[in-house]
N, C-alpha and C. Protein backbone atom coordinates (compact mmCIF):
# COMPACT_ATOMS: atom_id res chain seq x y z
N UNK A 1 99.18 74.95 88.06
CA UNK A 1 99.82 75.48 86.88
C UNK A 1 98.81 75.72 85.76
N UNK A 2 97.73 74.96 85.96
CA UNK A 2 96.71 75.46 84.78
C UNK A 2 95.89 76.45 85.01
N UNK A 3 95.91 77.13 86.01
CA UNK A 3 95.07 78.28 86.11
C UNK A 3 96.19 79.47 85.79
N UNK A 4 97.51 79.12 86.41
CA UNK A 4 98.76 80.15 85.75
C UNK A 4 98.79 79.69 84.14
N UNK A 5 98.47 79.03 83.65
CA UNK A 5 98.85 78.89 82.28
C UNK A 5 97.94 79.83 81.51
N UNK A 6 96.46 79.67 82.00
CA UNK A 6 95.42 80.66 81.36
C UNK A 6 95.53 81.81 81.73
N UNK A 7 96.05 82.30 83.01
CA UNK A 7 96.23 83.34 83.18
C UNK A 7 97.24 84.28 81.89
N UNK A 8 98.01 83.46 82.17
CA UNK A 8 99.44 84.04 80.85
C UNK A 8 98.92 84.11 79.78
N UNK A 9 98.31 83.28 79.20
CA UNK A 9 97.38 83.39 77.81
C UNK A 9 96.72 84.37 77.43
N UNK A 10 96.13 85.43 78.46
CA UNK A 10 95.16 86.28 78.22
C UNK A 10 96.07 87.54 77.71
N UNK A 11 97.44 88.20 78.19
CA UNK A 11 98.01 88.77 77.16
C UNK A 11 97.81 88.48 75.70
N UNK A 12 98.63 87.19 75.01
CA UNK A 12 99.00 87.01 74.15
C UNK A 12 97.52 87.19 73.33
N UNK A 13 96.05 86.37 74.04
CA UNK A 13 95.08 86.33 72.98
C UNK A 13 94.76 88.25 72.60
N UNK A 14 94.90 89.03 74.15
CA UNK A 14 94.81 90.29 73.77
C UNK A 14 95.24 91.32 72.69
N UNK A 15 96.47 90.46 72.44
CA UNK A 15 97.81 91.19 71.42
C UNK A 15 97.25 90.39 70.26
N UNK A 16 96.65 89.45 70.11
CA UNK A 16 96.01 89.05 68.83
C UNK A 16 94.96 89.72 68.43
N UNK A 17 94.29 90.32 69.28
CA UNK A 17 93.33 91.55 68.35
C UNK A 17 94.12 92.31 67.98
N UNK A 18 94.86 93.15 68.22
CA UNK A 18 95.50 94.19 68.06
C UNK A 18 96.63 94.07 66.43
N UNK A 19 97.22 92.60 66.87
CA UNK A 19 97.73 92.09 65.70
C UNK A 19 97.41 90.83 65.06
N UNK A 20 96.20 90.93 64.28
CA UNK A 20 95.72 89.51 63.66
C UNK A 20 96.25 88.54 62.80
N UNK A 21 96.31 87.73 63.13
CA UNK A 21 97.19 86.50 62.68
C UNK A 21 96.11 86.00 61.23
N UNK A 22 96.50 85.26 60.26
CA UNK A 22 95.85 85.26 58.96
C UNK A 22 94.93 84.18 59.31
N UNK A 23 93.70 84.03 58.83
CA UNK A 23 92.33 83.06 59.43
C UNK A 23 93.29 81.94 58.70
N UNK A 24 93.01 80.59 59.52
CA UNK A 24 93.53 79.33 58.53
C UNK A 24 92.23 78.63 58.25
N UNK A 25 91.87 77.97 56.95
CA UNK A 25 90.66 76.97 57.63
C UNK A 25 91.61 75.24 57.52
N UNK A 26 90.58 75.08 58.51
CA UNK A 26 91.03 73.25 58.77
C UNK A 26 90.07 72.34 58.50
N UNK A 27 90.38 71.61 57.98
CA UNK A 27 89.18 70.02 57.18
C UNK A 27 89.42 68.89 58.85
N UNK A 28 90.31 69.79 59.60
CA UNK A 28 90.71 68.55 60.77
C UNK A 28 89.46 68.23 61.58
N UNK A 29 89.20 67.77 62.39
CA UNK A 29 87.96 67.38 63.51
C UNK A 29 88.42 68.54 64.50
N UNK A 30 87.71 68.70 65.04
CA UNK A 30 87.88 69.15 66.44
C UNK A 30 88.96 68.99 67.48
N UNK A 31 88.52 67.75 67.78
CA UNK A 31 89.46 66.74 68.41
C UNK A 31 90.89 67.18 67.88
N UNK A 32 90.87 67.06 66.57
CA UNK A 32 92.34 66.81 65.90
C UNK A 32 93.00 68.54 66.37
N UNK A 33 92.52 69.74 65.68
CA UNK A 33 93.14 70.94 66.15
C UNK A 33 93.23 71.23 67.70
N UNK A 34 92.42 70.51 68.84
CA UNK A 34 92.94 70.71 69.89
C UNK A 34 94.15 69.47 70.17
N UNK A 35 93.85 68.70 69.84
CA UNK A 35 95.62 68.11 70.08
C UNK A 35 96.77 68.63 69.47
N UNK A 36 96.65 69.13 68.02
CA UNK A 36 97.53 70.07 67.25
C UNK A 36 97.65 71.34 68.26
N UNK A 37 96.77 72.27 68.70
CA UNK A 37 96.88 73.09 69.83
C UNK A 37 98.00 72.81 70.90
N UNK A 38 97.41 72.17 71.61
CA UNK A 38 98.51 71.55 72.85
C UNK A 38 99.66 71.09 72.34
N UNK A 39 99.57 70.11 71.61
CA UNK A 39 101.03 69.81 70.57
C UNK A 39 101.84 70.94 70.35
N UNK A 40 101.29 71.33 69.71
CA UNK A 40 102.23 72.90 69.35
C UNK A 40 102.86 73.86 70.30
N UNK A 41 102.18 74.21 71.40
CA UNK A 41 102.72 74.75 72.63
C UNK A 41 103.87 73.91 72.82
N UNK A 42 103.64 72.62 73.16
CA UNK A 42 104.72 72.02 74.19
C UNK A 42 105.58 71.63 73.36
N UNK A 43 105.74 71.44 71.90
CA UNK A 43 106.71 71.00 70.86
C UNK A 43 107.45 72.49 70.97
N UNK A 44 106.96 73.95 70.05
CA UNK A 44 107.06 74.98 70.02
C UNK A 44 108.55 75.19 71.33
N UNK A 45 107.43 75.09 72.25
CA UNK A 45 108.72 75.77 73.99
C UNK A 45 109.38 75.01 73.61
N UNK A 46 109.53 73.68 73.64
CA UNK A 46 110.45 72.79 73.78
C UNK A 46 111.65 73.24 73.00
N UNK A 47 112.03 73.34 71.38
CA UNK A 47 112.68 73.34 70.59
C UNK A 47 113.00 75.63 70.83
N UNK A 48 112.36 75.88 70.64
CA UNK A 48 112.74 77.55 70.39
C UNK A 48 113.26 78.22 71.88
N UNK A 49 112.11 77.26 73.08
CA UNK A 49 112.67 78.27 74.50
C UNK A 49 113.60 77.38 74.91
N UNK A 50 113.29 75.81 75.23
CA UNK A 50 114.29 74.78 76.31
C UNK A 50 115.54 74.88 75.74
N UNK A 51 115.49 74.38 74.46
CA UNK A 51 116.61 74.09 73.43
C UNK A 51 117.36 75.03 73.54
N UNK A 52 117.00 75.94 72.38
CA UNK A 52 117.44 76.98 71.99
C UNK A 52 117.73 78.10 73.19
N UNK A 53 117.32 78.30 73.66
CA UNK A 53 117.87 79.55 74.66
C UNK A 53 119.01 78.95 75.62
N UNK A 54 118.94 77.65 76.05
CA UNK A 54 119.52 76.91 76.61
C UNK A 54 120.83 76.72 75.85
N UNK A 55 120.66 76.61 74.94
CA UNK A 55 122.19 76.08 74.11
C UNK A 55 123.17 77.39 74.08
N UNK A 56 122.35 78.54 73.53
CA UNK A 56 122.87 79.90 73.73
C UNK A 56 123.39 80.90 74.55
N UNK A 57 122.51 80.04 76.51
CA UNK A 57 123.02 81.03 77.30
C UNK A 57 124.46 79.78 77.42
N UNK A 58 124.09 78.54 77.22
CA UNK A 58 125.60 77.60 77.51
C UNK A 58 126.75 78.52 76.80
N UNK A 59 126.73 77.97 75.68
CA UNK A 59 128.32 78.89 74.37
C UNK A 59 128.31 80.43 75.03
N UNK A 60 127.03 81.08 75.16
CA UNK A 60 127.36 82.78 75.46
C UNK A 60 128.28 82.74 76.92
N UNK A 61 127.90 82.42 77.94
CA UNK A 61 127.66 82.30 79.45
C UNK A 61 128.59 81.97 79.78
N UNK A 62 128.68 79.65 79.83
CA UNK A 62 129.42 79.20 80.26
C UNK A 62 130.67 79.24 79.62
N UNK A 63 130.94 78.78 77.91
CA UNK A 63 131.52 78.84 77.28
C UNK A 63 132.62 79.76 77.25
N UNK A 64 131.57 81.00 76.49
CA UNK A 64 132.94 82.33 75.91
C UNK A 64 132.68 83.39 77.55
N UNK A 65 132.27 82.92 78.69
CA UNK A 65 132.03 83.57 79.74
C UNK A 65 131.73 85.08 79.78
N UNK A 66 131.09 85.37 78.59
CA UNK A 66 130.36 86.63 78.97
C UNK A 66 129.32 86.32 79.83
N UNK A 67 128.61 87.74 80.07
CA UNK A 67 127.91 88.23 81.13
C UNK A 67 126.39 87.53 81.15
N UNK A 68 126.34 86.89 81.73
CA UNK A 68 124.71 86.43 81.38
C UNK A 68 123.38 87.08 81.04
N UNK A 69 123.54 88.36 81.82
CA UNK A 69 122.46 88.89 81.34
C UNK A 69 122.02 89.62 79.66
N UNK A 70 123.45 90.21 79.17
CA UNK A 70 122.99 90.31 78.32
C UNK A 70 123.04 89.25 76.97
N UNK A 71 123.89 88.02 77.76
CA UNK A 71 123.60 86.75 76.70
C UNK A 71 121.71 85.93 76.77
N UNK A 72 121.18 86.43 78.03
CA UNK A 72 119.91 85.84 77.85
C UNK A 72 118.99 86.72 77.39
N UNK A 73 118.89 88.30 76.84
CA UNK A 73 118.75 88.65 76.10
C UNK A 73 118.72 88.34 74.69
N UNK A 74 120.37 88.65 74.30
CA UNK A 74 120.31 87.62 73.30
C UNK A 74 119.77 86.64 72.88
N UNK A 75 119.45 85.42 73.77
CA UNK A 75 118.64 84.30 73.12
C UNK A 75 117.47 84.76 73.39
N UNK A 76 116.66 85.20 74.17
CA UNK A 76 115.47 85.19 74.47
C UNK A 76 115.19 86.35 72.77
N UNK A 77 115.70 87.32 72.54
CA UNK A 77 115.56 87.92 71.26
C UNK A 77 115.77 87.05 70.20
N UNK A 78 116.72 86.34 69.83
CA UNK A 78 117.02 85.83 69.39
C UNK A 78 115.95 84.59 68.77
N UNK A 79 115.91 83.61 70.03
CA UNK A 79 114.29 82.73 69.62
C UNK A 79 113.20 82.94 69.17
N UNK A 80 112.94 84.20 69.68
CA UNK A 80 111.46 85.10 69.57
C UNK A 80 111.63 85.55 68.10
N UNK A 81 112.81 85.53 67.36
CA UNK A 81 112.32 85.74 66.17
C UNK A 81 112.24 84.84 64.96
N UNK A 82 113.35 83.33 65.18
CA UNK A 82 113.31 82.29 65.09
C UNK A 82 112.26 81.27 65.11
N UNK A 83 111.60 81.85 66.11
CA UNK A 83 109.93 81.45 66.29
C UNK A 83 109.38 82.10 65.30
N UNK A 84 108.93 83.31 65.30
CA UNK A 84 108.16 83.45 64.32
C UNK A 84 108.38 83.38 62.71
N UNK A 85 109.88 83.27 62.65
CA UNK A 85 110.16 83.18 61.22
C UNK A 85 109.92 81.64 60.90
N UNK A 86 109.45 80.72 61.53
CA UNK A 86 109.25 79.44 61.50
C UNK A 86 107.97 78.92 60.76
N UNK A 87 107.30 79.99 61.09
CA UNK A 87 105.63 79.62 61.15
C UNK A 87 105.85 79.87 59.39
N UNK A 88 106.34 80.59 58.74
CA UNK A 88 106.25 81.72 57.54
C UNK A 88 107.17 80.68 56.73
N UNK A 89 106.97 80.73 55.12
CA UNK A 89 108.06 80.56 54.12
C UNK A 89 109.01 80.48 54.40
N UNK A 90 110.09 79.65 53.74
CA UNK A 90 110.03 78.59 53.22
C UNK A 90 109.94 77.25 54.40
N UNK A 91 109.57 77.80 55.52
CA UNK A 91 109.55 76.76 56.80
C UNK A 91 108.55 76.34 56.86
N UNK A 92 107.35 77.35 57.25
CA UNK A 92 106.10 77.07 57.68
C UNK A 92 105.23 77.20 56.37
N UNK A 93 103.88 77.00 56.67
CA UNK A 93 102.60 77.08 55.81
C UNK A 93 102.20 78.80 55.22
N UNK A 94 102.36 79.65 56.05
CA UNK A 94 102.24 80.66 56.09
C UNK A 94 103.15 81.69 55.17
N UNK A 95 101.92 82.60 53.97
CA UNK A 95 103.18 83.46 53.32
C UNK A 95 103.55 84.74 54.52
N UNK A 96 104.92 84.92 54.26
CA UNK A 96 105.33 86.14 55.22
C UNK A 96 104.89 87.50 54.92
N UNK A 97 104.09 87.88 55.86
CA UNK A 97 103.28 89.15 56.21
C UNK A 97 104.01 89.80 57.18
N UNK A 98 103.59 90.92 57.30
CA UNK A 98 104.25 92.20 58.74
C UNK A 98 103.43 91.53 59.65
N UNK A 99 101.86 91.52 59.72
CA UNK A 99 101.15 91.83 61.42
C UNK A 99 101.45 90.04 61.76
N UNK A 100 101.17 89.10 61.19
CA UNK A 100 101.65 87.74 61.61
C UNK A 100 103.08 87.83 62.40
N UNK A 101 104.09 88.34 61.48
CA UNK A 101 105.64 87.92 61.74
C UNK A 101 105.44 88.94 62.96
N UNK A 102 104.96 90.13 63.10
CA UNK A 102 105.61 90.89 64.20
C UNK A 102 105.02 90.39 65.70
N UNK A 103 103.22 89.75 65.42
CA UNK A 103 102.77 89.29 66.23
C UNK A 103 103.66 88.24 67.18
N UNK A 104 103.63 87.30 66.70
CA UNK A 104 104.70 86.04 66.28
C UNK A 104 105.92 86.29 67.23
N UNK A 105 106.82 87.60 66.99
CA UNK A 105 107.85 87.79 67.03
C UNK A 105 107.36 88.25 68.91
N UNK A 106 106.81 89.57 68.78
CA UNK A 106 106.17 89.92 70.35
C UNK A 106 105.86 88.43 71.45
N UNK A 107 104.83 87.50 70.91
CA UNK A 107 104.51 86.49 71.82
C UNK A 107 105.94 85.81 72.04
N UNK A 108 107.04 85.46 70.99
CA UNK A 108 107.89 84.61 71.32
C UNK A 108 108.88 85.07 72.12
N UNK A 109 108.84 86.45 72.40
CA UNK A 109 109.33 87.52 73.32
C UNK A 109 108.58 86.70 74.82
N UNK A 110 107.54 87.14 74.40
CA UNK A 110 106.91 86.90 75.91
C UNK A 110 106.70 85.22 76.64
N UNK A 111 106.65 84.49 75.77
CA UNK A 111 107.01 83.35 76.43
C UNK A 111 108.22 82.87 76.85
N UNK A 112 109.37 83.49 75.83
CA UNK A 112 110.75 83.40 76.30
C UNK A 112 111.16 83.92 77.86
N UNK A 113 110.03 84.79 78.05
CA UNK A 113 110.51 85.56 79.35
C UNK A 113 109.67 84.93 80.21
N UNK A 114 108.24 83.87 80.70
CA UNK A 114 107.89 83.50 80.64
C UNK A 114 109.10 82.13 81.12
N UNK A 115 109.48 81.51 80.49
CA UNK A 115 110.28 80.13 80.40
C UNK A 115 111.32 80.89 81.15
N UNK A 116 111.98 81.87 81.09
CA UNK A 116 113.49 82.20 81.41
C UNK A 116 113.17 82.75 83.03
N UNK A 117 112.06 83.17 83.60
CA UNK A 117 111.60 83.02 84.89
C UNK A 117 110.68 82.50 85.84
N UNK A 118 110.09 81.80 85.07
CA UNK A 118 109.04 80.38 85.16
C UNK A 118 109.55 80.03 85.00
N UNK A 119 110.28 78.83 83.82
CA UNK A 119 110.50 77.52 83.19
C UNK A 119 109.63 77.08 82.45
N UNK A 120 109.79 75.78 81.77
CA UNK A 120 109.28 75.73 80.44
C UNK A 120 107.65 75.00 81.03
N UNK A 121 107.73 74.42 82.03
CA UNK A 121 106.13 73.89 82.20
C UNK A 121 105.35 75.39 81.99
N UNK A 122 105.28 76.70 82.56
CA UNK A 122 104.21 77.01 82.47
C UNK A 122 104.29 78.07 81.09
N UNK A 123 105.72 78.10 80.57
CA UNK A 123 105.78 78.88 79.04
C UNK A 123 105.14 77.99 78.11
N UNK A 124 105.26 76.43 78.12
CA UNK A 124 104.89 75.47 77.65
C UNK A 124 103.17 75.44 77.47
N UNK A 125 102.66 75.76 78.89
CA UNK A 125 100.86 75.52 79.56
C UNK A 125 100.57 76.88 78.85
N UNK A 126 101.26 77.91 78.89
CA UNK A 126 100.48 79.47 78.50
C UNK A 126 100.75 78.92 77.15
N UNK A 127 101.33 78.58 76.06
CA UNK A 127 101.16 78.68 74.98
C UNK A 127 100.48 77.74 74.16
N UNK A 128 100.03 76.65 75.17
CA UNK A 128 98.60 75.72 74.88
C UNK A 128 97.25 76.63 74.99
N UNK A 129 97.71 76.79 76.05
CA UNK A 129 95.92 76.99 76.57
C UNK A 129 95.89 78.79 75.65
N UNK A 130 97.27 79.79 75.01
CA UNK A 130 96.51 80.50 74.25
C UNK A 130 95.74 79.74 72.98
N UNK A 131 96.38 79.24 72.07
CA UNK A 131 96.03 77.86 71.03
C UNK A 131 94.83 77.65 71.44
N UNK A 132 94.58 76.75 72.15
CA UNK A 132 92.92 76.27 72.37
C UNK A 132 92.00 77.24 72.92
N UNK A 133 92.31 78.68 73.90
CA UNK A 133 91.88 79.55 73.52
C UNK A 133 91.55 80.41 72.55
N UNK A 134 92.21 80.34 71.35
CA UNK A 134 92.09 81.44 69.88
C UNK A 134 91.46 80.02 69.39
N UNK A 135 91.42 78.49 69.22
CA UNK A 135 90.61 77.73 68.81
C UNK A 135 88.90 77.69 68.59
N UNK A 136 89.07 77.97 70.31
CA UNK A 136 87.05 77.35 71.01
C UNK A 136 86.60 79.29 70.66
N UNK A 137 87.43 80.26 70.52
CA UNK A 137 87.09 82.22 71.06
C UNK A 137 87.07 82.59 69.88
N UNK A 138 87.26 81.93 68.64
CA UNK A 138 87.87 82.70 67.15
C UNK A 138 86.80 81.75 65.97
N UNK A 139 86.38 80.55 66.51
CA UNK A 139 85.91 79.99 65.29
C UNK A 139 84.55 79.58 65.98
């Protein structure tokens, strides 16, 4: 799974040239932003893809028994923007910009889809190993 995890990563770091995310600087160690890295992946999936898409295809799906497919749409859109509106004001650290939020919004697309035909170990592993990739490739 860790060679599929880097594999998946190499989109998302690609779509970060294209759409650059705002430089942060960190007073942290090394050490410290790659555990924040990995942290963040597996916290991140956990709460926006496991959770959240999960709770949504339940009420959409099982619940009010619509059609699944276009209820996992729904969440998978749905998270992906939830995600990125997270990172931004008044939630996150970040003031809200276009190329961040849309970036943001695209990756949480793609890991959602990612988790929703994988599962969350390797939506979880691709969105570490991009993190400590844009870490050790960017600074």
């Amino acid at each position: 799974m860790y060679i599929e995890a880097v594999l998946l990563a190499i989109p998302l770091f690609v779509l970060s040239w294209f759409l650059p995310l705002l430089g942060a600087g960190s007073g942290h160690s090394l050490l410290e932003r790659l555990a924040m890295s990995l942290g963040a992946g597996i916290y991140e999936e956990l709460i926006f893809r496991l959770v959240l898409i999960s709770v949504v295809v339940i009420i959409g799906s099982d619940l009010l028994k619509f059609d699944r497919q276009p209820v996992a749409i729904i969440a998978i859109g749905l998270s992906s923007l939830i995600f990125a509106a997270s990172h931004h004001r008044p939630f996150g650290l970040e003031p809200l910009t276009l190329m961040p939020l849309l970036f943001r919004s695209l990756a949480g697309a793609y890991l959602a889809v990612i988790f929703w035909f994988r599962g969350y170990g390797p939506a979880a592993g691709c969105h570490g190993a991009y993190n400590v990739l844009l870490l050790f490739l960017t600074k």
